[in-house]
C-alpha atoms as a PDB file:
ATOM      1  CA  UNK A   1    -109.815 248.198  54.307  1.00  0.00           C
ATOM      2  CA  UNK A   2    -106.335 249.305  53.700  1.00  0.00           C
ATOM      3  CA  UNK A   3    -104.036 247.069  51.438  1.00  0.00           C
ATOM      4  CA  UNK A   4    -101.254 245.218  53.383  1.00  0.00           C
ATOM      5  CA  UNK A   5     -97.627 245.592  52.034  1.00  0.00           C
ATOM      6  CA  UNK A   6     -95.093 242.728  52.556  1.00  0.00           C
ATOM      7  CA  UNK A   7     -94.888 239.130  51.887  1.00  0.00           C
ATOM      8  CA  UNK A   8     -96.778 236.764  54.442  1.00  0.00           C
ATOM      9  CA  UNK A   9     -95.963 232.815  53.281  1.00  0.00           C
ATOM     10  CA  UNK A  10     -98.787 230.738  53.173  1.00  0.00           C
ATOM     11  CA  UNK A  11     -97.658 227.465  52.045  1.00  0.00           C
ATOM     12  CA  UNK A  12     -94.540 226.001  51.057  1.00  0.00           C
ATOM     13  CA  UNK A  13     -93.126 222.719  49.041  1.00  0.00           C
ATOM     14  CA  UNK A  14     -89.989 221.557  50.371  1.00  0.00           C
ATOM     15  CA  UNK A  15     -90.169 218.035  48.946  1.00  0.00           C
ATOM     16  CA  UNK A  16     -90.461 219.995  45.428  1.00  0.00           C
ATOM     17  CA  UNK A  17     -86.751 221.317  46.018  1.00  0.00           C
ATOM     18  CA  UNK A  18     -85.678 217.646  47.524  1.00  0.00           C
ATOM     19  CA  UNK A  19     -87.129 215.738  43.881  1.00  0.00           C
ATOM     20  CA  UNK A  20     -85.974 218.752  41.672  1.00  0.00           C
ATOM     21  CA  UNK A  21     -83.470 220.985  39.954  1.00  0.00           C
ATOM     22  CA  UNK A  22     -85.148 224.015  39.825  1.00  0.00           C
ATOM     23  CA  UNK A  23     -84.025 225.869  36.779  1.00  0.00           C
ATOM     24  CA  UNK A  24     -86.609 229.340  36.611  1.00  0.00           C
ATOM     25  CA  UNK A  25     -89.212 230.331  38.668  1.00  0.00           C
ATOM     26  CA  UNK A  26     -92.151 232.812  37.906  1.00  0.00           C
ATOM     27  CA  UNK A  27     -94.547 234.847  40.288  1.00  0.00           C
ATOM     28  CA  UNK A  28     -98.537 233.889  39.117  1.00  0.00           C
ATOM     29  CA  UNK A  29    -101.621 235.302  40.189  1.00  0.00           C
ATOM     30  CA  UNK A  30    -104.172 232.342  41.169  1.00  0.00           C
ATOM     31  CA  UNK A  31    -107.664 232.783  39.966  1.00  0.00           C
ATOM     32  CA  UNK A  32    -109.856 232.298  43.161  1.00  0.00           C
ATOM     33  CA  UNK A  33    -113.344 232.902  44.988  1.00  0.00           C
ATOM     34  CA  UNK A  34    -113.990 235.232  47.748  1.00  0.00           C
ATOM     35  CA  UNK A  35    -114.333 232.959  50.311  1.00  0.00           C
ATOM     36  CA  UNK A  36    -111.474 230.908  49.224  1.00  0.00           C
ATOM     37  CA  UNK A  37    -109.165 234.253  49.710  1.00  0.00           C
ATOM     38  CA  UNK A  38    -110.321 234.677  52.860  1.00  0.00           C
ATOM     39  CA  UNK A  39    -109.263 231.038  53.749  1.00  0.00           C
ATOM     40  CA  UNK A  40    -105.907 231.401  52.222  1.00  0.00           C
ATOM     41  CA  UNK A  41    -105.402 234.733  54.346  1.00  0.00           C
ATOM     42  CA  UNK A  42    -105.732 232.116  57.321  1.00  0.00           C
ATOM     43  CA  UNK A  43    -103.292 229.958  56.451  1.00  0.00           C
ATOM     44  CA  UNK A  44    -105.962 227.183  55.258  1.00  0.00           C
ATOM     45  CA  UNK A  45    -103.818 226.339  52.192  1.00  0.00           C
ATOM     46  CA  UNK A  46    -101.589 222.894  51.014  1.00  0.00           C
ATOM     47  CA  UNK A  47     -99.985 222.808  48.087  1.00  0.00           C
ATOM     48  CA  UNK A  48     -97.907 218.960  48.934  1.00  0.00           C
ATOM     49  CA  UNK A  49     -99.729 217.032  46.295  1.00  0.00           C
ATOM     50  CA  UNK A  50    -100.525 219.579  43.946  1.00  0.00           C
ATOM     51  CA  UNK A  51     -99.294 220.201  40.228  1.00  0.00           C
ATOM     52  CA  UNK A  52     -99.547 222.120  37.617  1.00  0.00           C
ATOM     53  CA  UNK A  53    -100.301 221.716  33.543  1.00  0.00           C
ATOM     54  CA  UNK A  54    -100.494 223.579  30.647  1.00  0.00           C
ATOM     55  CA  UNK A  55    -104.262 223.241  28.686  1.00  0.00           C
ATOM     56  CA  UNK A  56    -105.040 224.634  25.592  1.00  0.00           C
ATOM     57  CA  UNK A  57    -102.459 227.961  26.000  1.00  0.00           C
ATOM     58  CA  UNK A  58    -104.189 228.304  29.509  1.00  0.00           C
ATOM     59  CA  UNK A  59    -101.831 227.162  32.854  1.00  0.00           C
ATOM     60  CA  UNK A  60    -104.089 225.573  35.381  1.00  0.00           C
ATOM     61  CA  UNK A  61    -103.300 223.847  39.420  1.00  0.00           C
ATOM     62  CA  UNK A  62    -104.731 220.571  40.141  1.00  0.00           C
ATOM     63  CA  UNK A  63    -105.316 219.432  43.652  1.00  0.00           C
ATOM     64  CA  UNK A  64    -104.313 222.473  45.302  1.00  0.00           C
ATOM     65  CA  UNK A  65    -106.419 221.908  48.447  1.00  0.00           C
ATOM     66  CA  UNK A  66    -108.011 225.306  50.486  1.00  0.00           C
ATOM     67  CA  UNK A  67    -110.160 224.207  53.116  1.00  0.00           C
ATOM     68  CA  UNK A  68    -113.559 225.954  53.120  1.00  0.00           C
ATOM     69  CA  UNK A  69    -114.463 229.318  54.884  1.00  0.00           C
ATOM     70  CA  UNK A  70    -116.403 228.757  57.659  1.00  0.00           C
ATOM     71  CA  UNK A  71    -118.196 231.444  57.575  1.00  0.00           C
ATOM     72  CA  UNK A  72    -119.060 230.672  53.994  1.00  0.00           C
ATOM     73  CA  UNK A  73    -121.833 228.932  53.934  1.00  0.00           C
ATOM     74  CA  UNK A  74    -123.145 228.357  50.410  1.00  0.00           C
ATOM     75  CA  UNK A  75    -120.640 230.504  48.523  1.00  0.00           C
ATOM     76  CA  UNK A  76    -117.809 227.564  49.756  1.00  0.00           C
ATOM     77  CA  UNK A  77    -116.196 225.861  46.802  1.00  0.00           C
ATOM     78  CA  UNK A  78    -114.631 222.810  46.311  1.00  0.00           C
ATOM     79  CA  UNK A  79    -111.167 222.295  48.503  1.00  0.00           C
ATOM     80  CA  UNK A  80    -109.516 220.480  45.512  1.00  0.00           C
ATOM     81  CA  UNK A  81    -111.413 222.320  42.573  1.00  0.00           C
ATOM     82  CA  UNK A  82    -108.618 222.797  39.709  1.00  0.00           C
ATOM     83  CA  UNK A  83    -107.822 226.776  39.469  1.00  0.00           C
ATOM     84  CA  UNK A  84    -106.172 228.659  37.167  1.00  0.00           C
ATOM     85  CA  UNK A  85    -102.845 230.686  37.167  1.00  0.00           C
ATOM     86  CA  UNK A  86    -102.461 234.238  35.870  1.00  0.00           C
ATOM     87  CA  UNK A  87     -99.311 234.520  33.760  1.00  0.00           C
ATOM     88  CA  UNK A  88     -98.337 236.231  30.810  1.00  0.00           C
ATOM     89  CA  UNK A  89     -98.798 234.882  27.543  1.00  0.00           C
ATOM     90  CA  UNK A  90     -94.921 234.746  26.570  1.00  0.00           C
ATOM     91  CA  UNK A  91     -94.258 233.239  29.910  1.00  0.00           C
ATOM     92  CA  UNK A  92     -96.844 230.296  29.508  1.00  0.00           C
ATOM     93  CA  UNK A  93     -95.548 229.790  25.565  1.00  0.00           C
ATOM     94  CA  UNK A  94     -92.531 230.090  27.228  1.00  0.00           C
ATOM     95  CA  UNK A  95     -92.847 227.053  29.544  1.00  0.00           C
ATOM     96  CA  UNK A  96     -94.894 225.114  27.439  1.00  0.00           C
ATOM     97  CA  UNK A  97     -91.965 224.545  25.086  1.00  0.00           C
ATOM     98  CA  UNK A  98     -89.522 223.834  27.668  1.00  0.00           C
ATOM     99  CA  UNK A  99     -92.310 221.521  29.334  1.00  0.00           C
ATOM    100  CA  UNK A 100     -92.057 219.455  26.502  1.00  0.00           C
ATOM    101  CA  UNK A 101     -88.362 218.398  26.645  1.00  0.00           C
ATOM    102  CA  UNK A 102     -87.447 215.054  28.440  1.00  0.00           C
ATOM    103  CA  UNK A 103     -87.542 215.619  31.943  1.00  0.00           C
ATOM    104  CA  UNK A 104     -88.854 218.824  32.730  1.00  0.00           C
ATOM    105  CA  UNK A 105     -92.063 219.632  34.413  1.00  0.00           C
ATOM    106  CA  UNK A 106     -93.941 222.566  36.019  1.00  0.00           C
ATOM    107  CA  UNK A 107     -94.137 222.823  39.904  1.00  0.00           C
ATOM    108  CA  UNK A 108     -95.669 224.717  42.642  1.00  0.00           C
ATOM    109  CA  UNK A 109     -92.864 226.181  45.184  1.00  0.00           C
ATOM    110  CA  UNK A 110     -95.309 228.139  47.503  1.00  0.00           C
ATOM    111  CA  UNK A 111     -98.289 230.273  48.143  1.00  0.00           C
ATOM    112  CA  UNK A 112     -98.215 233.583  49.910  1.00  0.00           C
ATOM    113  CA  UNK A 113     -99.733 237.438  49.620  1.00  0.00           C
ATOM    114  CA  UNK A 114     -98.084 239.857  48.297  1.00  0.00           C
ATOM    115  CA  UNK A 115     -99.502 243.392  49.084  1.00  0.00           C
ATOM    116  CA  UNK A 116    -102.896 241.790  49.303  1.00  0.00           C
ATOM    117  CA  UNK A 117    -102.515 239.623  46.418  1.00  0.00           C
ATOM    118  CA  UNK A 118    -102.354 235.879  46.466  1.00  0.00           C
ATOM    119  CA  UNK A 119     -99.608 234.844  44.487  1.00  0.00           C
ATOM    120  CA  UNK A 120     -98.225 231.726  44.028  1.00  0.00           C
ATOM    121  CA  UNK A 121     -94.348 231.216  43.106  1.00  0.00           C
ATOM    122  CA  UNK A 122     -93.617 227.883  40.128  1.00  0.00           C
ATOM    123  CA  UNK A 123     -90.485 226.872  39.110  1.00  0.00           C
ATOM    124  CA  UNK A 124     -89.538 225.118  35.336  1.00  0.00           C
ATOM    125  CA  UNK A 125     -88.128 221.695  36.921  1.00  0.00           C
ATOM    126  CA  UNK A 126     -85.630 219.354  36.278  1.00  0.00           C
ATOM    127  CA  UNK A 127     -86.542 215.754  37.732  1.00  0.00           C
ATOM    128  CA  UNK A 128     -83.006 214.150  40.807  1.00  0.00           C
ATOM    129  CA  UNK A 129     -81.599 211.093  40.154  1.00  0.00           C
ATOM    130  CA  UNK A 130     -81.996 209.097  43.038  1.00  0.00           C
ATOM    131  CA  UNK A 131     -77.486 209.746  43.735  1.00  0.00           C
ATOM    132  CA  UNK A 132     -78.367 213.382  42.982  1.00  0.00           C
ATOM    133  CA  UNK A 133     -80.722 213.153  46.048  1.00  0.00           C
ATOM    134  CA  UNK A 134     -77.858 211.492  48.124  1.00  0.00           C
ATOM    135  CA  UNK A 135     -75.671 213.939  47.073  1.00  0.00           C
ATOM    136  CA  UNK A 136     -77.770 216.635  48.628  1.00  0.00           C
ATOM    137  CA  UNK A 137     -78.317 214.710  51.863  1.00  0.00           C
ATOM    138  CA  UNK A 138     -74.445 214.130  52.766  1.00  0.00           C
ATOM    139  CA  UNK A 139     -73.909 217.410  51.822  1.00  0.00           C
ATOM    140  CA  UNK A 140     -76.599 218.819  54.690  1.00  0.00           C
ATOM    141  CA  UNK A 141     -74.828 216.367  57.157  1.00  0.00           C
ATOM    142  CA  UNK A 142     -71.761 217.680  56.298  1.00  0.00           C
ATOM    143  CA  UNK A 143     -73.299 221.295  56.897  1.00  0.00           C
ATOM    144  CA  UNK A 144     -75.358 220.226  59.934  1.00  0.00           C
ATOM    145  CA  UNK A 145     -71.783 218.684  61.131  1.00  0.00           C
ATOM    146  CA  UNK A 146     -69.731 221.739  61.007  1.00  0.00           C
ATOM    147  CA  UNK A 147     -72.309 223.951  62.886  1.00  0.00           C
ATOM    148  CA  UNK A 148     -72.413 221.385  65.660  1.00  0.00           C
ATOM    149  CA  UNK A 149     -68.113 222.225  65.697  1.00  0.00           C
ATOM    150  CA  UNK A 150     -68.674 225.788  65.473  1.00  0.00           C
ATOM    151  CA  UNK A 151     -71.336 226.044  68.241  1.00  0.00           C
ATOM    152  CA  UNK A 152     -69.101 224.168  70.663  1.00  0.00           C
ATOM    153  CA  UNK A 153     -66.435 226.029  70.091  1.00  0.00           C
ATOM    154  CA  UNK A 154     -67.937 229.137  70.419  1.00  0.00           C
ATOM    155  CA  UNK A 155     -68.889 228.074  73.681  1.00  0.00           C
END
């Protein structure tokens, strides 16, 4: 089988951009089974309630959920089984001293495959205020406002 070339998004956290500042993001490798591959190439793959934590110089994903392979039988592992990432070792030193000033924390962005690769993208976070978080919302009204004006007056 030929390797595919292109990005094809698997999963995606929105709220993660809604609740944080995101100040760097990285491109990991995720250490998984066969079978859960081939459920991730099917889109069977939520990262909503998932984060992520640095352990003993090793950067791991907790409750990243990939539904079983059907077709998998015995060799199925468990959906919310705690996986780890493949980054560099500067990269995780890296984050693991920025992780431990006030108010920053590691998250998961989104999932996708990258010429045949699953990678998953993490940002270094900054935790919203809750009037940061309003701040954001009147400005999309303000944005959703003005292309209402524009559409009707292209019209």
């Amino acid at each position: 089988m030929a390797k595919e070339r292109g990005n094809k998004l698997i999963a995606n956290n929105k709220k993660a951009y809604f609740d944080y500042f995101i100040e760097e993001k990285y491109e990991a490798g995720i250490a998984l089974a066969g079978t859960e591959v081939k459920s991730v190439r099917q889109g069977h793959c939520s990262i909503k309630e998932s984060f992520i934590s640095i352990d003993k110089g090793e950067i791991y994903i907790y409750r990243m959920n990939i539904s079983p392979y059907e077709k998998g039988n015995i060799f199925n592992k468990d959906p919310l089984r705690t996986r780890k990432l493949l980054l560099h070792k500067y990269e995780i030193n890296k984050l693991m001293g920025a992780q431990q000033v006030k108010g920053y924390t590691i998250v998961p962005l989104k999932v996708y495959i990258r010429d045949g690769l699953v990678k998953m993208e993490i940002g270094l976070a900054k935790g919203k205020k809750l009037y940061d978080k309003r701040q954001d919302i009147a400005k999309k009204d303000v944005k959703r406002e003005n292309e209402r004006e524009f559409k009707i007056r292209n019209l």
